[in-house]
C-alpha atoms as a PDB file:
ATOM      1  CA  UNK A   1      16.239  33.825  -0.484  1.00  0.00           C
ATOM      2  CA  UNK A   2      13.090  32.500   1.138  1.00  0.00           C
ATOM      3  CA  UNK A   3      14.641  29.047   2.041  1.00  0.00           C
ATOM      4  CA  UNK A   4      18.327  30.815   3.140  1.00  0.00           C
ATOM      5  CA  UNK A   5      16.411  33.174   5.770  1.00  0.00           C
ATOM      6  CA  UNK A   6      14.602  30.516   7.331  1.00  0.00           C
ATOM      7  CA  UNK A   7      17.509  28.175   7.442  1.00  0.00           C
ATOM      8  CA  UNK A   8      19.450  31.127   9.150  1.00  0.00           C
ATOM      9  CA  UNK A   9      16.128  31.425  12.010  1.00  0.00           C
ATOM     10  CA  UNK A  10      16.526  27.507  12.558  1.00  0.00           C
ATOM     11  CA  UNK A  11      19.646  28.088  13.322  1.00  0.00           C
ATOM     12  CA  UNK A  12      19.393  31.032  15.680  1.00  0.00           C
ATOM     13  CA  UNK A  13      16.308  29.172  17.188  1.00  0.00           C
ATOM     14  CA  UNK A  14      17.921  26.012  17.932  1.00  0.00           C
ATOM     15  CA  UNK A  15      20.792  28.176  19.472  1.00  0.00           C
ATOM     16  CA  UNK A  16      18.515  29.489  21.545  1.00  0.00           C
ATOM     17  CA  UNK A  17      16.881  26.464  22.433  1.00  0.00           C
ATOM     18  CA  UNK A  18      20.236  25.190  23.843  1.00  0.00           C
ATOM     19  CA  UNK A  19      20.041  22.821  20.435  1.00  0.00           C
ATOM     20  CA  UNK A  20      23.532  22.426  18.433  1.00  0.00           C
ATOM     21  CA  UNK A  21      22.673  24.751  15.155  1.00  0.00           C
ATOM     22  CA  UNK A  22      22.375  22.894  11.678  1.00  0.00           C
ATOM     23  CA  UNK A  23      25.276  21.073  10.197  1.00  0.00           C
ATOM     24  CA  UNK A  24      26.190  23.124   7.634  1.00  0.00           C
ATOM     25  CA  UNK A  25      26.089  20.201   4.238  1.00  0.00           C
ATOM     26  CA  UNK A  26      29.056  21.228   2.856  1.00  0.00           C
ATOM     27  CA  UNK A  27      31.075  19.393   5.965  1.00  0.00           C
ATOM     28  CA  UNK A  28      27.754  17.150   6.067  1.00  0.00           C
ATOM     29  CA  UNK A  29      28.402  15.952   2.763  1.00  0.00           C
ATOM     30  CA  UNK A  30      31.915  15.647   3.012  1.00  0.00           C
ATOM     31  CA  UNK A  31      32.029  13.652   6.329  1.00  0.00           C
ATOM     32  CA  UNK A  32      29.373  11.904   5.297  1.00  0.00           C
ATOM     33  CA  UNK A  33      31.211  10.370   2.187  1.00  0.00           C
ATOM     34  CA  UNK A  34      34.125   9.312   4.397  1.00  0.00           C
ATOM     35  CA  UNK A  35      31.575   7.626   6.564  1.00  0.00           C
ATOM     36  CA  UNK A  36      30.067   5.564   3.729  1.00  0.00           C
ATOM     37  CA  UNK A  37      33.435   4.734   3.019  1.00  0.00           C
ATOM     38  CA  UNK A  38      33.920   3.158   6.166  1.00  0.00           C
ATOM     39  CA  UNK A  39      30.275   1.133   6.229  1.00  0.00           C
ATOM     40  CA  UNK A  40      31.943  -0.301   2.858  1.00  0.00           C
ATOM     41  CA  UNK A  41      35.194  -1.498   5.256  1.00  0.00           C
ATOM     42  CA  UNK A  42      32.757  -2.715   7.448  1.00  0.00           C
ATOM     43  CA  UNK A  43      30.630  -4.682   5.353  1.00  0.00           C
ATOM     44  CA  UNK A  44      33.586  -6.858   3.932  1.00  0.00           C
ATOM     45  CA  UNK A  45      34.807  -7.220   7.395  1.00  0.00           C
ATOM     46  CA  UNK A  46      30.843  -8.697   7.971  1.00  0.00           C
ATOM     47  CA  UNK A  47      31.379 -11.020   4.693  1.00  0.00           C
ATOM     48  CA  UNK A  48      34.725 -11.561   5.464  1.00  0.00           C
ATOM     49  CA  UNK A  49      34.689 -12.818   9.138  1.00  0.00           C
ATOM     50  CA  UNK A  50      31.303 -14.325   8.536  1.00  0.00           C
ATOM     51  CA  UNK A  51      29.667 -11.522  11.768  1.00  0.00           C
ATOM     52  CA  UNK A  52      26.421 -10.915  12.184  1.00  0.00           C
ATOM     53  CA  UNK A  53      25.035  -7.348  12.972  1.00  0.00           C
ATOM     54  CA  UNK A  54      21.920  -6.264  13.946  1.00  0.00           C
ATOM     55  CA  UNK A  55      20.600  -2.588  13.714  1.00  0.00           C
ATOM     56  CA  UNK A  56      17.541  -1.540  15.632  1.00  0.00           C
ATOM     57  CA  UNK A  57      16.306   1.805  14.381  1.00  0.00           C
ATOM     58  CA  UNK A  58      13.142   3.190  16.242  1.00  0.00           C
ATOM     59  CA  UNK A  59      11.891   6.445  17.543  1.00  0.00           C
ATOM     60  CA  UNK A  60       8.655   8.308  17.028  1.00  0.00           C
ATOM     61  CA  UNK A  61       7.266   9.234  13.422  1.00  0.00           C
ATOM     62  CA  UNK A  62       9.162  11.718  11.011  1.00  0.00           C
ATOM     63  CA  UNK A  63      11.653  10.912  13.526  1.00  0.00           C
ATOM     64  CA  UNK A  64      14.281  10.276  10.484  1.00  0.00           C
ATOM     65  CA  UNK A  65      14.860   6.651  10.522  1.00  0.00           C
ATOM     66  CA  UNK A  66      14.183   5.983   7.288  1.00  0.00           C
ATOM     67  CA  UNK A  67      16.709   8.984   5.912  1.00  0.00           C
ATOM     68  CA  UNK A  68      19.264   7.655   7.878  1.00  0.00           C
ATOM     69  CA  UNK A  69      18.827   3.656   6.785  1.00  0.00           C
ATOM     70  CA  UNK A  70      19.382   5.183   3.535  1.00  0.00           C
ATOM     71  CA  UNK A  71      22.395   6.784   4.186  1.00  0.00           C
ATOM     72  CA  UNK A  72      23.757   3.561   5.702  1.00  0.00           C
ATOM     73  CA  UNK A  73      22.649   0.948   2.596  1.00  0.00           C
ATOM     74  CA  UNK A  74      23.532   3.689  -0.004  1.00  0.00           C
ATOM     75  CA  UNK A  75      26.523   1.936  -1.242  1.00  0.00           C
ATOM     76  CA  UNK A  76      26.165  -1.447   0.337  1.00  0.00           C
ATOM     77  CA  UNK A  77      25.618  -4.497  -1.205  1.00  0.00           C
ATOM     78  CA  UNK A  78      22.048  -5.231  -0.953  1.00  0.00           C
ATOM     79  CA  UNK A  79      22.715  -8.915  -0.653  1.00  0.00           C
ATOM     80  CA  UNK A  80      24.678  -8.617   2.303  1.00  0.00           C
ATOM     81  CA  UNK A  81      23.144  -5.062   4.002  1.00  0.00           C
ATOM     82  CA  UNK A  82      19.402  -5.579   3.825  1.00  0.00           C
ATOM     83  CA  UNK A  83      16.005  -3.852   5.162  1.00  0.00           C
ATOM     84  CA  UNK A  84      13.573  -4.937   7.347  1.00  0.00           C
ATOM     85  CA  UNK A  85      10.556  -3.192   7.192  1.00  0.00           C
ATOM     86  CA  UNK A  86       7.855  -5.742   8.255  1.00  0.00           C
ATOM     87  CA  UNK A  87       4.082  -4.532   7.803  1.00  0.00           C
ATOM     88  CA  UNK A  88       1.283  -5.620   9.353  1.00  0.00           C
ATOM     89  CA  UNK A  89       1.376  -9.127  11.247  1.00  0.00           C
ATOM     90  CA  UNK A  90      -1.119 -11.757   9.026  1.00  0.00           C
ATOM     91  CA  UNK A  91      -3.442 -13.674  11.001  1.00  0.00           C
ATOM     92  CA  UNK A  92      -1.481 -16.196  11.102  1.00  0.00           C
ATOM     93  CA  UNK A  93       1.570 -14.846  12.670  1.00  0.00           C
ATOM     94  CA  UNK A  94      -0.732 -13.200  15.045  1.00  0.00           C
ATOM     95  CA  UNK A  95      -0.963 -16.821  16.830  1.00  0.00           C
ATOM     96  CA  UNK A  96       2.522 -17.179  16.667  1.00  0.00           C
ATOM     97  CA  UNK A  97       4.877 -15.993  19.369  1.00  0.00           C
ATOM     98  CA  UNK A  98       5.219 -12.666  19.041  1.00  0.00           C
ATOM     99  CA  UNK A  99       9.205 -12.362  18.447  1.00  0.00           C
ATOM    100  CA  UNK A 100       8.507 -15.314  16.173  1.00  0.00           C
ATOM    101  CA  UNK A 101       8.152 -13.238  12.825  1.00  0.00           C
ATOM    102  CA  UNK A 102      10.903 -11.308  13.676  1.00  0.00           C
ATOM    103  CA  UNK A 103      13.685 -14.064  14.396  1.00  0.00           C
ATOM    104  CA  UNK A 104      13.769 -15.214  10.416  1.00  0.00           C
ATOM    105  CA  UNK A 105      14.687 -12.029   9.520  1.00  0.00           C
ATOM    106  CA  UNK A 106      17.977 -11.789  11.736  1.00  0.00           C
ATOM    107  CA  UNK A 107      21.176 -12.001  10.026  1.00  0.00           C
ATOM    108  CA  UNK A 108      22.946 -14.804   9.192  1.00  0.00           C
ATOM    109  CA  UNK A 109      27.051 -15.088   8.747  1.00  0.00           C
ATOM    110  CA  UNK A 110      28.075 -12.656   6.383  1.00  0.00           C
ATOM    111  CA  UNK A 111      24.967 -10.154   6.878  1.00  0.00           C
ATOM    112  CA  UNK A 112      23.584  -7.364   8.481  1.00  0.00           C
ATOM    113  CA  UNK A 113      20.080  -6.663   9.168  1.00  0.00           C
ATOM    114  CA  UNK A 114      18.613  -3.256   9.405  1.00  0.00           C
ATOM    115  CA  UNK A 115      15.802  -3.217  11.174  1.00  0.00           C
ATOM    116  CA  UNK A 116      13.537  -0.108  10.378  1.00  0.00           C
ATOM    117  CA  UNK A 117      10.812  -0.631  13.274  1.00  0.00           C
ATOM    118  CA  UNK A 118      11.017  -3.915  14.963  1.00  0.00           C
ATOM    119  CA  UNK A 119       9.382  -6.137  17.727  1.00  0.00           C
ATOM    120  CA  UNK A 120       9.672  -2.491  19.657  1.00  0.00           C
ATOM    121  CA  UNK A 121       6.257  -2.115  17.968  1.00  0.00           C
ATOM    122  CA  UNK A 122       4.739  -4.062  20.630  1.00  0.00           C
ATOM    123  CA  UNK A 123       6.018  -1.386  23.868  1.00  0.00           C
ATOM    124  CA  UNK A 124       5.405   1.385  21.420  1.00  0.00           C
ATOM    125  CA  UNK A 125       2.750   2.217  18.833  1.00  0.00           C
ATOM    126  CA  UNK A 126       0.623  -1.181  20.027  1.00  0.00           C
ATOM    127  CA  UNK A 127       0.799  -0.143  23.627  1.00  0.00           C
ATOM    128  CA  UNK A 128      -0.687   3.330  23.087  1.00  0.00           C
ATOM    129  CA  UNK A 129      -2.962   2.693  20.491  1.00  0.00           C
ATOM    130  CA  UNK A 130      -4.626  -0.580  22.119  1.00  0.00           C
ATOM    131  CA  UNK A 131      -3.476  -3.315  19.768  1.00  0.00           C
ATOM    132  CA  UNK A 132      -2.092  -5.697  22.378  1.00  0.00           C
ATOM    133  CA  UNK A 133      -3.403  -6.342  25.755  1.00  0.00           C
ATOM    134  CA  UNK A 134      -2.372  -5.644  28.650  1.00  0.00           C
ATOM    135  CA  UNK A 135      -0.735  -8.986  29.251  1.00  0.00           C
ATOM    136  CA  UNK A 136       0.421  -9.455  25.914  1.00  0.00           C
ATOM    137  CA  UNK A 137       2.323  -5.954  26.667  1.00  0.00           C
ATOM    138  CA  UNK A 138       3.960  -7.041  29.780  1.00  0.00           C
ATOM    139  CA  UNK A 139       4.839 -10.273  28.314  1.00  0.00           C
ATOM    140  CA  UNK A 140       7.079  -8.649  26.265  1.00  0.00           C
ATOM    141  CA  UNK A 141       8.795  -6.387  28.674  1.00  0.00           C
ATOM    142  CA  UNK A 142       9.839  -9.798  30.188  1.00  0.00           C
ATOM    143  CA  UNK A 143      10.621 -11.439  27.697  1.00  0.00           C
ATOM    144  CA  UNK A 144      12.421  -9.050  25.740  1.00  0.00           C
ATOM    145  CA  UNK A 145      15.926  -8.812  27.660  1.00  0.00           C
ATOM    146  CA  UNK A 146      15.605 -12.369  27.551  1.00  0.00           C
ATOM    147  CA  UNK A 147      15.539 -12.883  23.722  1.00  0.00           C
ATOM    148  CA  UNK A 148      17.996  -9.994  23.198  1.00  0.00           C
ATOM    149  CA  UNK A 149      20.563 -11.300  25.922  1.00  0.00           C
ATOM    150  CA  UNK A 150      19.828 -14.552  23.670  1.00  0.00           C
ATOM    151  CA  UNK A 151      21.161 -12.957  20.646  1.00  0.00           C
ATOM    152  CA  UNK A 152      24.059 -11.139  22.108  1.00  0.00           C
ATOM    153  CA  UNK A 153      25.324 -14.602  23.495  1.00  0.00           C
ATOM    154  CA  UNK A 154      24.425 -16.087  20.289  1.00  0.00           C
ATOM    155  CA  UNK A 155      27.216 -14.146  18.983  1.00  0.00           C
ATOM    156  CA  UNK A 156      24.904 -11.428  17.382  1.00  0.00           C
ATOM    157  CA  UNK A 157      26.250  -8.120  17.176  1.00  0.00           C
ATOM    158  CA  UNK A 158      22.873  -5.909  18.554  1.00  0.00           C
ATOM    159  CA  UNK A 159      22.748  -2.312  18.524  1.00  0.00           C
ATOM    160  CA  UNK A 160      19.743  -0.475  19.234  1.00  0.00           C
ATOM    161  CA  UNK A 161      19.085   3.202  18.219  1.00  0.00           C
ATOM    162  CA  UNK A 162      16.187   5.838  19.348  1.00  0.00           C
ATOM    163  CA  UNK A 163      15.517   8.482  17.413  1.00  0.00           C
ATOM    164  CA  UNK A 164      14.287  11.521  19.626  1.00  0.00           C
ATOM    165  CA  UNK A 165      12.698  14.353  17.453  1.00  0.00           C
ATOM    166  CA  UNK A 166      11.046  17.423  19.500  1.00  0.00           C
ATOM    167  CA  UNK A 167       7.135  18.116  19.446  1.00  0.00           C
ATOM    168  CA  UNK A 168       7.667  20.858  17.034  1.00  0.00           C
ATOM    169  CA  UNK A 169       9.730  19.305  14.692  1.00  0.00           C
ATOM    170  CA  UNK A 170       7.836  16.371  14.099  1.00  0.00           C
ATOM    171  CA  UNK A 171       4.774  18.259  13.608  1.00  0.00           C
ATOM    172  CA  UNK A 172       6.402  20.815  11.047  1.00  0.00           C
ATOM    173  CA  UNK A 173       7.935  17.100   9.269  1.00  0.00           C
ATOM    174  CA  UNK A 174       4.443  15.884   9.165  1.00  0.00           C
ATOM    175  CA  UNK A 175       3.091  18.545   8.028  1.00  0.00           C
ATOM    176  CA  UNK A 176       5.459  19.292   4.782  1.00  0.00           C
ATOM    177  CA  UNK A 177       4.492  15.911   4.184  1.00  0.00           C
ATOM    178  CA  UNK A 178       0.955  16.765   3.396  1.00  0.00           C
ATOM    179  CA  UNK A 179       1.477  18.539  -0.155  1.00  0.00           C
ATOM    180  CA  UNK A 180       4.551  16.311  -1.295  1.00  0.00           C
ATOM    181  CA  UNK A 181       3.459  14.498  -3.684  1.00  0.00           C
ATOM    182  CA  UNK A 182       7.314  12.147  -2.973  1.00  0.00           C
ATOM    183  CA  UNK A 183       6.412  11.946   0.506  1.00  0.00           C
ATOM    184  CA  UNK A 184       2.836  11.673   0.967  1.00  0.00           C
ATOM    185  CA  UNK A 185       2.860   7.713   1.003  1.00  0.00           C
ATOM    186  CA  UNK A 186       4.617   7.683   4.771  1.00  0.00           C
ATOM    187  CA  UNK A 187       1.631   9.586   6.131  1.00  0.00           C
ATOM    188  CA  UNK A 188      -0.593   7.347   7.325  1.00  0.00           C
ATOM    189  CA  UNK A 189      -3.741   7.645  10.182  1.00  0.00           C
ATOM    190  CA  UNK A 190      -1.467   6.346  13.067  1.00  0.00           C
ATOM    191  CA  UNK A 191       1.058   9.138  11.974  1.00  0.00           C
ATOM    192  CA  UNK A 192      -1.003  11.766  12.447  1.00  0.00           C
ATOM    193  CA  UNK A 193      -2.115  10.169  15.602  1.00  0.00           C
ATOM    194  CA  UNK A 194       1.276  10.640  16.712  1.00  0.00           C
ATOM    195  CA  UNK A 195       0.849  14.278  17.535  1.00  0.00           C
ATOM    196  CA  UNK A 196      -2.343  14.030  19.828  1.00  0.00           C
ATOM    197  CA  UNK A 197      -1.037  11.245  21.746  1.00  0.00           C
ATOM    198  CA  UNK A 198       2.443  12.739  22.118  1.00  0.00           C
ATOM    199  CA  UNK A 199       2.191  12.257  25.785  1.00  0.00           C
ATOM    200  CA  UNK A 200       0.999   9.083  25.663  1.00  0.00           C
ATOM    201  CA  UNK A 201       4.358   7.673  23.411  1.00  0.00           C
ATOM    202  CA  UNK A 202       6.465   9.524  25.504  1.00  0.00           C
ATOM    203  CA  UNK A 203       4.981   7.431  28.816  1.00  0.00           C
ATOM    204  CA  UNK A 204       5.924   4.162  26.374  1.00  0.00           C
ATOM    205  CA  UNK A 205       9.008   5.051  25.413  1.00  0.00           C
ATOM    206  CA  UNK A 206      10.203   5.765  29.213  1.00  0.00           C
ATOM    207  CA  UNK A 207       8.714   2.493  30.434  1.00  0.00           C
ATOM    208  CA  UNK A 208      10.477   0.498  27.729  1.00  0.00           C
ATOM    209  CA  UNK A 209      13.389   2.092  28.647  1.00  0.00           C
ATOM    210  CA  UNK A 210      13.280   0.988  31.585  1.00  0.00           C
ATOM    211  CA  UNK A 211      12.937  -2.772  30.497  1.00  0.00           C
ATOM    212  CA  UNK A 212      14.910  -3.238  27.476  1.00  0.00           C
ATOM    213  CA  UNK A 213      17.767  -0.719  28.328  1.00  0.00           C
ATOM    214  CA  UNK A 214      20.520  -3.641  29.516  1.00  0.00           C
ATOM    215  CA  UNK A 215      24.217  -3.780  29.401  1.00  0.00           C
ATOM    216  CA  UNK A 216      24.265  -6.334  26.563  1.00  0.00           C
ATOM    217  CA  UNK A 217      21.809  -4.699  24.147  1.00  0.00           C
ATOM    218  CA  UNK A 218      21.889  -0.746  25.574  1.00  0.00           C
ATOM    219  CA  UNK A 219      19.911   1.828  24.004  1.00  0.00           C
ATOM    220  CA  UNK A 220      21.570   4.740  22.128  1.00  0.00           C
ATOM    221  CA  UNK A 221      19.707   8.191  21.997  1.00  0.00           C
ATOM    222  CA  UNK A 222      20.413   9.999  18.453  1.00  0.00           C
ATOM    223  CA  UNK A 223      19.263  13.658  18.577  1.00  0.00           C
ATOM    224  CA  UNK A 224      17.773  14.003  15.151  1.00  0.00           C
ATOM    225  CA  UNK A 225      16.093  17.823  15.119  1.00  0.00           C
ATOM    226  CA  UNK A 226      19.049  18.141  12.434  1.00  0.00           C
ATOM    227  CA  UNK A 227      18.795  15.139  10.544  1.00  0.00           C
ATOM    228  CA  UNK A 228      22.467  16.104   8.706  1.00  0.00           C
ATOM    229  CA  UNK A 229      23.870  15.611  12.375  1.00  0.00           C
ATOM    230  CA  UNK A 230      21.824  12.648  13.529  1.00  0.00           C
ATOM    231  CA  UNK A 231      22.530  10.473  10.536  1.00  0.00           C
ATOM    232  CA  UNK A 232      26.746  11.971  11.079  1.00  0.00           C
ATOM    233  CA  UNK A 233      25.881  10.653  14.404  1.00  0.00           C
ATOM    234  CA  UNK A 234      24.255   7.366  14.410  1.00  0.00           C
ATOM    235  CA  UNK A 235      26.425   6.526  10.925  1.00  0.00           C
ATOM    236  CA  UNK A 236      29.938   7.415  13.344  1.00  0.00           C
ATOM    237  CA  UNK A 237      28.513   5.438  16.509  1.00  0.00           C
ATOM    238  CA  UNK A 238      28.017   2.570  14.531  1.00  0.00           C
ATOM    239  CA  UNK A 239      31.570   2.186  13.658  1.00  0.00           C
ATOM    240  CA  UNK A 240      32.612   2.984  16.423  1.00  0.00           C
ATOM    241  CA  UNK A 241      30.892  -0.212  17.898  1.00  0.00           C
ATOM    242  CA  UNK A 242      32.210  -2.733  15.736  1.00  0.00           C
ATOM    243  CA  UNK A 243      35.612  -3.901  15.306  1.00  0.00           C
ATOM    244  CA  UNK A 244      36.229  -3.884  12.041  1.00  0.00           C
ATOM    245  CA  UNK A 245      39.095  -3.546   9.696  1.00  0.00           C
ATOM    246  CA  UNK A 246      40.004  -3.194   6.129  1.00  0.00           C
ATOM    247  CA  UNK A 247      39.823  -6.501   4.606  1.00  0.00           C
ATOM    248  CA  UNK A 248      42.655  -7.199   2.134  1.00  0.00           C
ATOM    249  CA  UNK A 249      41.320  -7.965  -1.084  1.00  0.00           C
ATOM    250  CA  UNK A 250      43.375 -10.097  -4.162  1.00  0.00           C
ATOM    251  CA  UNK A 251      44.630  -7.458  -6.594  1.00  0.00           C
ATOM    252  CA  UNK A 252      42.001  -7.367  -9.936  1.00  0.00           C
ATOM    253  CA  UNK A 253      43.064  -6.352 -13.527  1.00  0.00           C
ATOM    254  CA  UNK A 254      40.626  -5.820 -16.426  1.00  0.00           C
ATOM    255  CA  UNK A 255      41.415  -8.716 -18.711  1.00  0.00           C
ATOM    256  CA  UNK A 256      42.410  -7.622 -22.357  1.00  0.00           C
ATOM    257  CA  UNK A 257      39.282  -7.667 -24.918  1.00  0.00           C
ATOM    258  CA  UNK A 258      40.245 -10.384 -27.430  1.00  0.00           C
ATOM    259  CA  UNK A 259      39.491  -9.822 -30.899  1.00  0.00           C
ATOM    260  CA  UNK A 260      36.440 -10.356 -32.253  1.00  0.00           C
ATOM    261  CA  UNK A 261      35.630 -13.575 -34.381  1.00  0.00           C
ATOM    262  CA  UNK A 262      33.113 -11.899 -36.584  1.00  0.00           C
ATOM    263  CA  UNK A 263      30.349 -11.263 -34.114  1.00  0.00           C
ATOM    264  CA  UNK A 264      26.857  -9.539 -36.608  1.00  0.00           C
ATOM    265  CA  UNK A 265      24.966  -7.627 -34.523  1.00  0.00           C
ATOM    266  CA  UNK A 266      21.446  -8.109 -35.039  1.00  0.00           C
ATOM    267  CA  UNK A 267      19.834  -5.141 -36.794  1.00  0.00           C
ATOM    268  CA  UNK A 268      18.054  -3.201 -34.097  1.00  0.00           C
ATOM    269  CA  UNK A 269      14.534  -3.308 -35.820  1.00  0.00           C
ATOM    270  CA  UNK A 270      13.706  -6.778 -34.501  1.00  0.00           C
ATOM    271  CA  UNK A 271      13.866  -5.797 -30.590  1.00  0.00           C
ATOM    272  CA  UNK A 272      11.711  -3.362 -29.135  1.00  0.00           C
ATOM    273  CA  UNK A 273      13.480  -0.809 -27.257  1.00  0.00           C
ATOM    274  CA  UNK A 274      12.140   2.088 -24.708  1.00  0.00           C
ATOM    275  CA  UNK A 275      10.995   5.217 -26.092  1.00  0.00           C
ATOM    276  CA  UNK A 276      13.945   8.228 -25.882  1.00  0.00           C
ATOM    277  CA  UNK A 277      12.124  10.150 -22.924  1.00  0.00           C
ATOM    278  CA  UNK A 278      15.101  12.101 -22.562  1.00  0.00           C
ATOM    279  CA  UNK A 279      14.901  13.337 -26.252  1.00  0.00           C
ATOM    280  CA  UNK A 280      11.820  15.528 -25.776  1.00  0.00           C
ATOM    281  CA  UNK A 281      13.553  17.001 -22.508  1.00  0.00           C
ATOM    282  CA  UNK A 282      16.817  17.988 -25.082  1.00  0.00           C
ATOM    283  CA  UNK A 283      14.118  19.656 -27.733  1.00  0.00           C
ATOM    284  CA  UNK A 284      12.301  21.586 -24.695  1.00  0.00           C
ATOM    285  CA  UNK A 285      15.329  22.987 -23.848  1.00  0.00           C
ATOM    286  CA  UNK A 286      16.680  23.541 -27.248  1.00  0.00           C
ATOM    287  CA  UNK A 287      19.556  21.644 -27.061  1.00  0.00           C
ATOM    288  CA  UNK A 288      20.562  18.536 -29.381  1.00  0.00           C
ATOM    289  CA  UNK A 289      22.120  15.454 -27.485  1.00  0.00           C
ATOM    290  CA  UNK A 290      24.821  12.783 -28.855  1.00  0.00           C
ATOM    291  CA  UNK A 291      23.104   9.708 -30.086  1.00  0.00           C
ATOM    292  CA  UNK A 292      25.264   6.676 -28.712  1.00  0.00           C
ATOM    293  CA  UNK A 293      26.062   3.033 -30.597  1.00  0.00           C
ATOM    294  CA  UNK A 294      24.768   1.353 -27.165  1.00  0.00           C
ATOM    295  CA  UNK A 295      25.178  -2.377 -26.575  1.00  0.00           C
ATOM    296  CA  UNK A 296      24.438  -5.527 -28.155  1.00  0.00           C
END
């Protein structure tokens, strides 16, 4: 009852706010599923036609990047639809050039790359918080439509996504993050730095903007307050932008199993199998599961 009420003031709140009200996950869910359905269409049309896409996905913290990469890879092949989620530049790549680290991770034919965080970092989160200089920083503001137009005539397909959460609502995200034990690892010090230099990323983000925001690699703004309706969003968007189309694919029939030529399983006392976990759940609960034959 707790959770229903304050789902209900959300709603009237973001009314009020001029804010779309929460997608409601029972059309979430089912648009959703078509949508994943279509990244599938998409991703043989990728293998198929040998493309290469590109997804930029940045924004502030708790912004819901990461929820919505998820969404997007949930039923993709992982060795076609991968993550890029680079950490901390080594020392070495630090005397590199600074798209450098960056440029072996772009797709190759057949791929997509899904960038969560990229070389944005540098107008972003090393900008406010001092980790570049001054030069370094404007460096990349000219260089950066440069290495992007690059791409696009490369043949790259490059989108680029912001995700633009309100004061409030990253602050309440951060904050349930605290006491989840599933979600305390993506706190870090720089997150929580987020929220007293608010101002300060906001400055960033315009100025990049400003830069990077060019007719063959545009920036697109995804509301995400309502992370149902910014991953609907972003996920529809995406499609939108590529021209796909179903790939035809050879018909495929199960072969029959022939019979067996006397096959002796080995008895099961000479390998070492994983304790039944789930067992002790069925005798908390009272109930009494079906042992199954498994595999050989």
């Amino acid at each position: 009852m707790v959770t229903q009420k304050a789902g209900k003031q959300a709603k009237v709140a973001a009314a009020a706010d001029g804010h779309p009200s929460r997608l409601d996950r029972e059309p979430y869910e089912r648009e959703l599923y078509r949508l994943q359905i279509e990244l599938v269409k998409m991703q043989e049309w990728v293998r198929d036609q040998g493309a290469r896409l590109a997804v930029v996905f940045e924004g502030r913290d708790a912004a819901g990047k990461g929820g919505t990469i998820k969404r997007v890879t949930q039923f993709l092949n992982p060795r076609v639809a991968g993550i890029v989620a680079l950490g901390t530049p080594t020392e070495r790549e630090k005397t590199q050039w600074y798209f450098q680290r960056y440029i072996e991770h772009l797709p190759a034919g057949g791929q997509i790359a899904l960038f969560d965080r990229s070389w944005y970092n540098r107008a972003g989160v090393e900008r406010v918080m001092g980790f570049c200089t001054k030069e370094e920083y404007h460096r990349f503001l000219h260089q950066c439509p440069i290495f992007e137009r690059l791409l696009v005539e490369d043949g790259i397909l490059l989108r680029k996504y912001w995700f633009s959460v309100s004061d409030h609502e990253q602050e309440r995200r951060l904050e349930s993050r605290l006491e989840d034990p599933l979600r305390q690892w993506k706190l870090s010090g720089l997150d929580l730095q987020s929220i007293t230099h608010w101002e300060d990323y906001s400055r960033a983000k315009d100025e990049m903007f400003v830069h990077t925001d060019i007719p063959e690699a545009p920036w697109y703004v995804v509301e995400s307050d309502d992370k149902r309706r910014a991953r609907i969003n972003m996920i529809a968007h995406l499609l939108s932008s590529v021209p796909y189309h179903k790939v035809k694919r050879p018909p495929i029939e199960l072969p029959h199993r022939p019979p067996s030529q006397g096959y002796v399983r080995v008895p099961r006392d000479l390998q070492t199998y994983v304790p039944d976990h789930a067992a002790t759940l069925n005798r908390k609960h009272g109930h009494h599961g079906r042992s199954g034959k498994g595999d050989s």
